[in-house]
Protein backbone atom coordinates (compact mmCIF):
# COMPACT_ATOMS: atom_id res chain seq x y z
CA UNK A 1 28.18 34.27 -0.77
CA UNK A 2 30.75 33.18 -3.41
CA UNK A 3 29.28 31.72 -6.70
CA UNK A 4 31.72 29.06 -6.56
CA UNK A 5 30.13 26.91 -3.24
CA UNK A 6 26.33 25.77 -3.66
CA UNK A 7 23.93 27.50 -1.49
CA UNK A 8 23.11 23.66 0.36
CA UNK A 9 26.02 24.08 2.01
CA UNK A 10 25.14 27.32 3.83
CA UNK A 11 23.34 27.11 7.24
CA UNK A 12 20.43 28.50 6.79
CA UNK A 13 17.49 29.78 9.62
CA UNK A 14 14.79 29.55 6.95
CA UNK A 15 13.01 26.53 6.38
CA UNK A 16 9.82 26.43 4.21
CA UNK A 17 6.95 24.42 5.63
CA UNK A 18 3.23 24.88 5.20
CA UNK A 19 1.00 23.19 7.44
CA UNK A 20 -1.57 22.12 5.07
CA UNK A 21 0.65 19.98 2.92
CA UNK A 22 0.83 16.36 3.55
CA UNK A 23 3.60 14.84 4.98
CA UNK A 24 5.95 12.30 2.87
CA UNK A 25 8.86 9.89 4.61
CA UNK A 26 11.86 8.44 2.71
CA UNK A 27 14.45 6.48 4.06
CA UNK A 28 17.98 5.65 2.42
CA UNK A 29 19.88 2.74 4.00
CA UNK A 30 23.41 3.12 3.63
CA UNK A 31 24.55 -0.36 2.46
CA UNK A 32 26.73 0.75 0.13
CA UNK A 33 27.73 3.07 -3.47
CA UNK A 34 24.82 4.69 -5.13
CA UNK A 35 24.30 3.88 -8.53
CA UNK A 36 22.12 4.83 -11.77
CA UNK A 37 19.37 2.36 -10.76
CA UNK A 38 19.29 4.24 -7.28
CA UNK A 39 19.26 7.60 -9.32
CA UNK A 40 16.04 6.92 -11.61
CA UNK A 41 14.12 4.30 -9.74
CA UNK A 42 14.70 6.02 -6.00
CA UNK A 43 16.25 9.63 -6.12
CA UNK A 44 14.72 11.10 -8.62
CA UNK A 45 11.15 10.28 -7.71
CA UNK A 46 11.66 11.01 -4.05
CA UNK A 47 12.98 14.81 -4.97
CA UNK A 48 9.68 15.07 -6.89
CA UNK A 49 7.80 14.29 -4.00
CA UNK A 50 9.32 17.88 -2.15
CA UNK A 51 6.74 19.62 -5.07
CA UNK A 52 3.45 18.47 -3.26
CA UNK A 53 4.56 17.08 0.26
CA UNK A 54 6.24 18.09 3.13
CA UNK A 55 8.71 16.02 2.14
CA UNK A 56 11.60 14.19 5.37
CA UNK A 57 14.46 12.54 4.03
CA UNK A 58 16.89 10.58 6.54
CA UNK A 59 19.93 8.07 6.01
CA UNK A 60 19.02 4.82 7.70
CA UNK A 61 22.64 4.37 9.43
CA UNK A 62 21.05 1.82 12.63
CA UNK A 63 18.94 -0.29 10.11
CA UNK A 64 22.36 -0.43 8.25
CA UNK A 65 24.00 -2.05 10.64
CA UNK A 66 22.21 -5.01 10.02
CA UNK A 67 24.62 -5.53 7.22
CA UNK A 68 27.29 -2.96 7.55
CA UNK A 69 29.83 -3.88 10.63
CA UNK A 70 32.44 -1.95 10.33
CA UNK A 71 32.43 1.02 11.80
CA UNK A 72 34.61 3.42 9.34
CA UNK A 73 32.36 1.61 6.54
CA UNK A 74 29.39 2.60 8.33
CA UNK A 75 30.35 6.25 8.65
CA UNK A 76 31.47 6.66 5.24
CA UNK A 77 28.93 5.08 3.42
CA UNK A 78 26.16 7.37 5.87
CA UNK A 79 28.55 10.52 4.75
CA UNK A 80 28.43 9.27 1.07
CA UNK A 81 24.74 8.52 0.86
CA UNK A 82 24.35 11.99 1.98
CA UNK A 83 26.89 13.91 -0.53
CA UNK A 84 24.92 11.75 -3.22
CA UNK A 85 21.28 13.12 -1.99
CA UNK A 86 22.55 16.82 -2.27
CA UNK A 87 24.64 16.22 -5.02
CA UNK A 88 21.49 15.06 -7.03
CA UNK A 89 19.16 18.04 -6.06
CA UNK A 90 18.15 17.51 -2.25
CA UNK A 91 17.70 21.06 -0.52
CA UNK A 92 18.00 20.53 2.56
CA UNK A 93 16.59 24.27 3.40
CA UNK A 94 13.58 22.84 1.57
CA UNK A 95 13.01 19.51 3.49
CA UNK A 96 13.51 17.91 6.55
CA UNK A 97 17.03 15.83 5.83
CA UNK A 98 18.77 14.12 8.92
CA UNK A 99 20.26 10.78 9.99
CA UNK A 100 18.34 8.35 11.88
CA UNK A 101 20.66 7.80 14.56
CA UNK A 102 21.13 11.84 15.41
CA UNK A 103 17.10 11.40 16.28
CA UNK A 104 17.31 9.14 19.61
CA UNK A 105 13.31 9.73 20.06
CA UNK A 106 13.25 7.07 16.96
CA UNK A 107 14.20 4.36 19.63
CA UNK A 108 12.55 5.66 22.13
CA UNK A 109 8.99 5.17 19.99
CA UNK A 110 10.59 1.65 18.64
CA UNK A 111 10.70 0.63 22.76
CA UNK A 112 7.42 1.64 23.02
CA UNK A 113 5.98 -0.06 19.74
CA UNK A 114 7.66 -3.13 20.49
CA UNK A 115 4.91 -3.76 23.33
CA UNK A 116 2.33 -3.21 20.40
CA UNK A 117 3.52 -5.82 18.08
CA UNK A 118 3.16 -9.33 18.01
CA UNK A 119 5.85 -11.66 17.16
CA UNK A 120 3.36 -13.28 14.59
CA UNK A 121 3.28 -10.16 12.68
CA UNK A 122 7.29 -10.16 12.81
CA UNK A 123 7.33 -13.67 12.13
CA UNK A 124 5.56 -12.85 8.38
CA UNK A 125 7.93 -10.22 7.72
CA UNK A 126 9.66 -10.49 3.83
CA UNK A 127 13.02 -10.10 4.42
CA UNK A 128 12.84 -12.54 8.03
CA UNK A 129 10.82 -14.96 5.89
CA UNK A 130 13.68 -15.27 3.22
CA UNK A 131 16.14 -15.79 5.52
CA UNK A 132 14.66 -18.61 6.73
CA UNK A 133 13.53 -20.47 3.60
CA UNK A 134 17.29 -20.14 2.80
CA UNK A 135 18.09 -22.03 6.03
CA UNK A 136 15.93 -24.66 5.42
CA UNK A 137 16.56 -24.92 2.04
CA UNK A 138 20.34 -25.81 3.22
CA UNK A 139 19.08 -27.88 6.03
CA UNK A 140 19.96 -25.70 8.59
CA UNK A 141 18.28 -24.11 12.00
CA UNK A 142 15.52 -21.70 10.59
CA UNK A 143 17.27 -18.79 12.34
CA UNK A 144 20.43 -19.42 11.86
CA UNK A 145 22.36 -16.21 11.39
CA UNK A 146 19.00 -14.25 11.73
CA UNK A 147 20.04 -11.39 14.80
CA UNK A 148 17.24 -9.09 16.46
CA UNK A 149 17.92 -6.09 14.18
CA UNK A 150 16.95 -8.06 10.84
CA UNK A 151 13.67 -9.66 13.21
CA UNK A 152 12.18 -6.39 14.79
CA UNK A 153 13.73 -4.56 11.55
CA UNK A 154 9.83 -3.88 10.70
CA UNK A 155 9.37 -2.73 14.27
CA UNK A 156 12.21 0.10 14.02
CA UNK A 157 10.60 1.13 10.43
CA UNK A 158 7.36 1.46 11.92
CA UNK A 159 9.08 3.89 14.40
CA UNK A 160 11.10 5.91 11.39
CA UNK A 161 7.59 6.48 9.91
CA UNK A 162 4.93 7.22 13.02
CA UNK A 163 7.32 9.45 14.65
CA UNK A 164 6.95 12.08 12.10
CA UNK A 165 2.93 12.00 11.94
CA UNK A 166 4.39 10.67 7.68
CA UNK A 167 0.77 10.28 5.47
CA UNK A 168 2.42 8.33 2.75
CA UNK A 169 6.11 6.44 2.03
CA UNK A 170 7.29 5.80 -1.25
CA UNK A 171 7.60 2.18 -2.08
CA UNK A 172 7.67 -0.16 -5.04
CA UNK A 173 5.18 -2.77 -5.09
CA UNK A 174 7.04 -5.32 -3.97
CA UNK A 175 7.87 -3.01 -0.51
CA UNK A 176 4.23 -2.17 0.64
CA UNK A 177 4.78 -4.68 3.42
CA UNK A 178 6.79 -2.33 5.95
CA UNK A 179 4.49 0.55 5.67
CA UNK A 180 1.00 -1.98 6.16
CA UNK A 181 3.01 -3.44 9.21
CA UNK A 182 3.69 0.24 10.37
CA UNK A 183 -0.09 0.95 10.10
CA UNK A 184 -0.99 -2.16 11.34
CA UNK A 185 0.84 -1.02 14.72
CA UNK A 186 0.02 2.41 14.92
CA UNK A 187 -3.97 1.05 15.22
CA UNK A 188 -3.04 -1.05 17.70
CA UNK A 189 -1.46 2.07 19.88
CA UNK A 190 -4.69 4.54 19.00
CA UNK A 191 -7.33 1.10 20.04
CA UNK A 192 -5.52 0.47 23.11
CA UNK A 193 -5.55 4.59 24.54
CA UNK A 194 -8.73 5.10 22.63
CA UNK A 195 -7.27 8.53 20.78
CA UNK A 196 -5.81 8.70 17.62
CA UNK A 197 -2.39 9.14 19.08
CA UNK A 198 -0.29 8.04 15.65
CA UNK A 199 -1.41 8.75 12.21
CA UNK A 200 -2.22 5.36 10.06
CA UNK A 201 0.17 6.17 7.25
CA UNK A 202 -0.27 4.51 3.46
CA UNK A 203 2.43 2.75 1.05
CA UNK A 204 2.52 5.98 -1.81
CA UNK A 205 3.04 2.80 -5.01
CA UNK A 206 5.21 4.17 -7.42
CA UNK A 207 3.94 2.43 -10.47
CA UNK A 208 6.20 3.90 -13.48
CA UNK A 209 8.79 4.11 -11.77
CA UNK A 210 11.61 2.83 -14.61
CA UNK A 211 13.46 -0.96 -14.01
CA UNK A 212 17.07 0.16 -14.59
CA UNK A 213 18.74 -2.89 -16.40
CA UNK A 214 22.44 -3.77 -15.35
CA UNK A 215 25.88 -4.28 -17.10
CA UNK A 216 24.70 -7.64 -17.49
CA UNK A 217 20.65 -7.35 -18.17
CA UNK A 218 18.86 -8.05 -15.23
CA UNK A 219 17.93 -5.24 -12.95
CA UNK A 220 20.43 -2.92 -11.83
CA UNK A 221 21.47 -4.28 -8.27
CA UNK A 222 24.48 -4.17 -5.51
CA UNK A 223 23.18 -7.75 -4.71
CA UNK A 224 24.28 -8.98 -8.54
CA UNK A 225 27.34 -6.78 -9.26
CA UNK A 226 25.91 -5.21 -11.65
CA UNK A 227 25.96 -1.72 -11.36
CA UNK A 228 27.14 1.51 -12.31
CA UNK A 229 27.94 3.94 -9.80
CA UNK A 230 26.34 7.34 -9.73
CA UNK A 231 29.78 9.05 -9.37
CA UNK A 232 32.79 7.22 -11.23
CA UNK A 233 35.26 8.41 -12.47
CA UNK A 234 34.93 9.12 -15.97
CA UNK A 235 37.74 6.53 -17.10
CA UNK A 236 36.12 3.97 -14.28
CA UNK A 237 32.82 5.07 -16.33
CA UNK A 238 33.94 4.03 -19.81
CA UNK A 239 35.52 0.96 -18.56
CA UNK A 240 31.75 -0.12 -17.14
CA UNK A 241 29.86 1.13 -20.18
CA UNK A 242 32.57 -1.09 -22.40
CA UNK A 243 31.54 -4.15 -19.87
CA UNK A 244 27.27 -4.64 -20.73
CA UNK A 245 26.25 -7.46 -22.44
CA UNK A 246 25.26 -7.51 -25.32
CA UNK A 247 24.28 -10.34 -28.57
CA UNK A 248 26.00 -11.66 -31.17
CA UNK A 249 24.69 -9.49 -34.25
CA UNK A 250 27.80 -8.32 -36.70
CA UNK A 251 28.04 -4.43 -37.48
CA UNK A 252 25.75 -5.08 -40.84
CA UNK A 253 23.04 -6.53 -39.35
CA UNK A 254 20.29 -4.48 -38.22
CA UNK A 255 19.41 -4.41 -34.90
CA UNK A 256 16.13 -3.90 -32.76
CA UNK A 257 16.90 -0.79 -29.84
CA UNK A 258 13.67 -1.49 -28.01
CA UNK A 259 15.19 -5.18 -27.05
CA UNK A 260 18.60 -3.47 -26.34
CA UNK A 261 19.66 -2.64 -22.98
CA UNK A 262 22.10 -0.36 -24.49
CA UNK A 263 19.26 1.57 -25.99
CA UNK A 264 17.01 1.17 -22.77
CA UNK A 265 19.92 2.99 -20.72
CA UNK A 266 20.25 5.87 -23.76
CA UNK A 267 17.40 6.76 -23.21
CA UNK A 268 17.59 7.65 -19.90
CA UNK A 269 20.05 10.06 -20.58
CA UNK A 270 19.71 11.36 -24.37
CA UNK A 271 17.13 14.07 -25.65
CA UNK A 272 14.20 12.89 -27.79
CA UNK A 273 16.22 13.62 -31.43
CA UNK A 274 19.22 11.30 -29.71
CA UNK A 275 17.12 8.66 -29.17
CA UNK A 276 15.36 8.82 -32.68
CA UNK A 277 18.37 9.09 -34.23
CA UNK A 278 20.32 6.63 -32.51
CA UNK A 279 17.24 4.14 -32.83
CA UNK A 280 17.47 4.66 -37.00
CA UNK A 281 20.67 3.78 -37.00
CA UNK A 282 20.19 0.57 -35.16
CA UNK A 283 17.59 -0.44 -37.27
CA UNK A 284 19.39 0.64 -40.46
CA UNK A 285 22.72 -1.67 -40.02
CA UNK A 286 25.96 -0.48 -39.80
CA UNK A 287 26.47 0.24 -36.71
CA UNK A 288 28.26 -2.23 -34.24
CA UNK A 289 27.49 -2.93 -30.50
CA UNK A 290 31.72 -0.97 -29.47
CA UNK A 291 29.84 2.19 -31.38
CA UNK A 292 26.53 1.36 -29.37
CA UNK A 293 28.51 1.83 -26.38
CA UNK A 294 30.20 4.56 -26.90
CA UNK A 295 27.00 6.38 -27.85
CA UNK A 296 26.22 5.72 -24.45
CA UNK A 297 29.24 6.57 -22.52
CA UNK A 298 28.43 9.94 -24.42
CA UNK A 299 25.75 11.02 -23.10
CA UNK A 300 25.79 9.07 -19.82
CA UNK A 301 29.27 10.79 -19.22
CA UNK A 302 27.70 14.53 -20.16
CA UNK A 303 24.74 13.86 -17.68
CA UNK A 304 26.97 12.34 -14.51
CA UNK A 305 30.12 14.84 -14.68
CA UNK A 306 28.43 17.58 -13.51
CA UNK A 307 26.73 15.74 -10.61
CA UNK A 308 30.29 14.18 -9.94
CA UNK A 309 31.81 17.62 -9.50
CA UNK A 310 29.31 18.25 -6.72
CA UNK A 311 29.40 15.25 -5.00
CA UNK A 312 33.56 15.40 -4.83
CA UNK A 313 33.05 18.92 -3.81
CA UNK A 314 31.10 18.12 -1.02
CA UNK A 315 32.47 15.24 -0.07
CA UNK A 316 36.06 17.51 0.08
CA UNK A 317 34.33 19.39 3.17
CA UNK A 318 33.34 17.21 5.80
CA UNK A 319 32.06 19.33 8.33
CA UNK A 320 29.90 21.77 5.99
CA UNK A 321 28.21 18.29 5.40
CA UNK A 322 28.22 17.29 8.73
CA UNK A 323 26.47 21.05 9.58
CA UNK A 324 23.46 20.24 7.31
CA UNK A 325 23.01 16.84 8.95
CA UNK A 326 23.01 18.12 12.05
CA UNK A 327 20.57 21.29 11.10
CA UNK A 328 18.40 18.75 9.66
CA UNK A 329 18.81 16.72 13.06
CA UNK A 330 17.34 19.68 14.95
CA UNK A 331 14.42 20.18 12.68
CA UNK A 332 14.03 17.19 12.66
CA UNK A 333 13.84 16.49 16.79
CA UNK A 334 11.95 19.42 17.12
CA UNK A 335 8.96 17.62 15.32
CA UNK A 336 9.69 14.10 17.05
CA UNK A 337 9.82 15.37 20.27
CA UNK A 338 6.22 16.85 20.26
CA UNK A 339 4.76 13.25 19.01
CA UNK A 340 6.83 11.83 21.96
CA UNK A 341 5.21 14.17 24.13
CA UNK A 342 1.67 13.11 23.11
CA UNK A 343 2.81 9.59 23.48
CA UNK A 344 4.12 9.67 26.94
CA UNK A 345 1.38 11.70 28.27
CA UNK A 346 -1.07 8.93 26.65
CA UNK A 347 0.78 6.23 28.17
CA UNK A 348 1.54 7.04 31.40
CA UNK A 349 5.44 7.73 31.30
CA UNK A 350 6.76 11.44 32.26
């Protein structure tokens, strides 16, 4: 195997599972570029999970389309998403990684919930619930613009998560909704047949997980325009870095770091003795916010060109990537195919 290609992109026939561990499920929605928010407050704690659990990752192409219409968009973004995973430290010989739409038994268990699930339950759904208030807030019909994907979008999450027997999903606190609903529906199945047919899974709260603040202060988001992707180029990188707000303290003046979102996105990327350091000088005077930033771009730079190099080397070979979607696929419709099995025998469908 030549040093110069990582070992993800080698099929592989191994695949380490142990039957005892517990099973975590994490889905990515393709909506758009990853970015450092999505690197610290999503990535990164979702590759930790692979230590304890056996851990399923899958890109969430069909809840995607909600938003995404294009098709090319679609694809690329799903192909992107992907790169990003591996490039940031998914092994895919390790876990279970595969697009939703390559696992058709996903619908085939949404069908099935659907007749499980009141439209009450729907009807109190976050993201259903906004769109509304925003319609009525303009005057408007209360479902105007509101399709069937963004309605039963709980419904079709529900199905991502029972159809791989998942114990927990990671969520912020603010997300526990989806996984209560999903639980909410899978007691409904196992009442109805009397067996316990779907595991009741739990929202896995990740409480420290770190608030990523934006060019502009407020938390890092596509939805503000805010970001900075994961994988700019390095000039593209410096240019962003150059753009975050900042006050309008003179070089002399001494400044505090902790109330600095130049300092609050250091330290996500500098060793302890470059914070320290870094944090004196603020205090001390002397230094002004240009030399802030470029302090940054220093050590954000050092940390992302590395994980650049892999992402734009697997993104230069579609079909290795392609292979390990579709290996992950199989594993992954092995496992959904046996719950199906259980399900249709319980329910009367051969």
């Amino acid at each position: 195997m030549p040093a110069a290609v990582p070992p993800y992109l080698y099929k592989t026939a191994v695949f380490l599972y142990t039957a005892s561990m517990k099973i975590a499920l994490t889905g990515i929605k393709p909506t758009g570029i990853l970015h450092i928010g999505n690197y610290f407050g999503a990535i990164q704690p979702a590759l930790k999970l692979a230590e304890e659990y056996d851990a399923r990752y899958f890109i969430a192409d069909y809840h995607a389309l909600n938003i995404v219409k294009d098709p090319k968009k679609l694809r690329s973004n799903a192909l992107e998403v992907a790169a990003g995973w591996l490039a940031s430290g998914l092994d895919p010989n390790k876990v279970v990684f595969y697009r939703q739409s390559s696992v058709p038994e996903t619908f085939e268990l949404a069908t099935i919930l659907m007749a499980f699930t009141s439209k009450g339950l729907m009807n109190r759904a976050h993201a259903y619930k906004a769109a509304v208030q925003e319609n009525l807030e303009k005057n408007d019909d209360p479902d105007a613009g509101v399709n069937m994907g963004l309605f039963t979008y709980p419904a079709l999450m529900a199905a991502d998560i029972l159809l791989f027997d998942s114990d927990v999903v990671p969520v912020g606190q603010d997300q526990t909704q989806h996984v209560e609903m999903a639980a909410d529906i899978a007691q409904a199945v196992n009442f109805n047949y009397k067996k316990d047919l779907l595991k009741i899974p739990r929202a896995l709260i990740q409480e420290h997980v770190a608030v990523i603040p934006g060019l502009d202060g407020q938390k890092m988001s596509k939805s503000y325009g805010n970001t900075i992707p994961l994988f700019a180029s390095e000039k593209q990188l410096h240019k962003l870095i150059m753009r975050v707000v900042t006050n309008s303290q003179m070089v002399d003046e001494p400044k505090d770091p902790d109330s600095s979102q130049i300092y609050q996105l250091y330290k996500l990327f500098a060793d302890a003795e470059e914070q320290a350091v870094l944090a004196e000088r603020y205090r001390a005077g002397g230094m002004g916010w240009g030399e802030a930033k470029e302090e940054l771009f220093r050590v954000v730079n050092r940390k992302l060109t590395p994980l650049r190099s892999r992402f734009e080397e697997i993104m230069a070979d579609a079909e290795k990537l392609e292979a390990i979607l579709a290996e992950g696929a199989g594993k992954a419709r092995s496992i959904a195919k046996e719950t199906m099995r259980r399900l249709r025998d319980a329910i009367g469908i051969r």
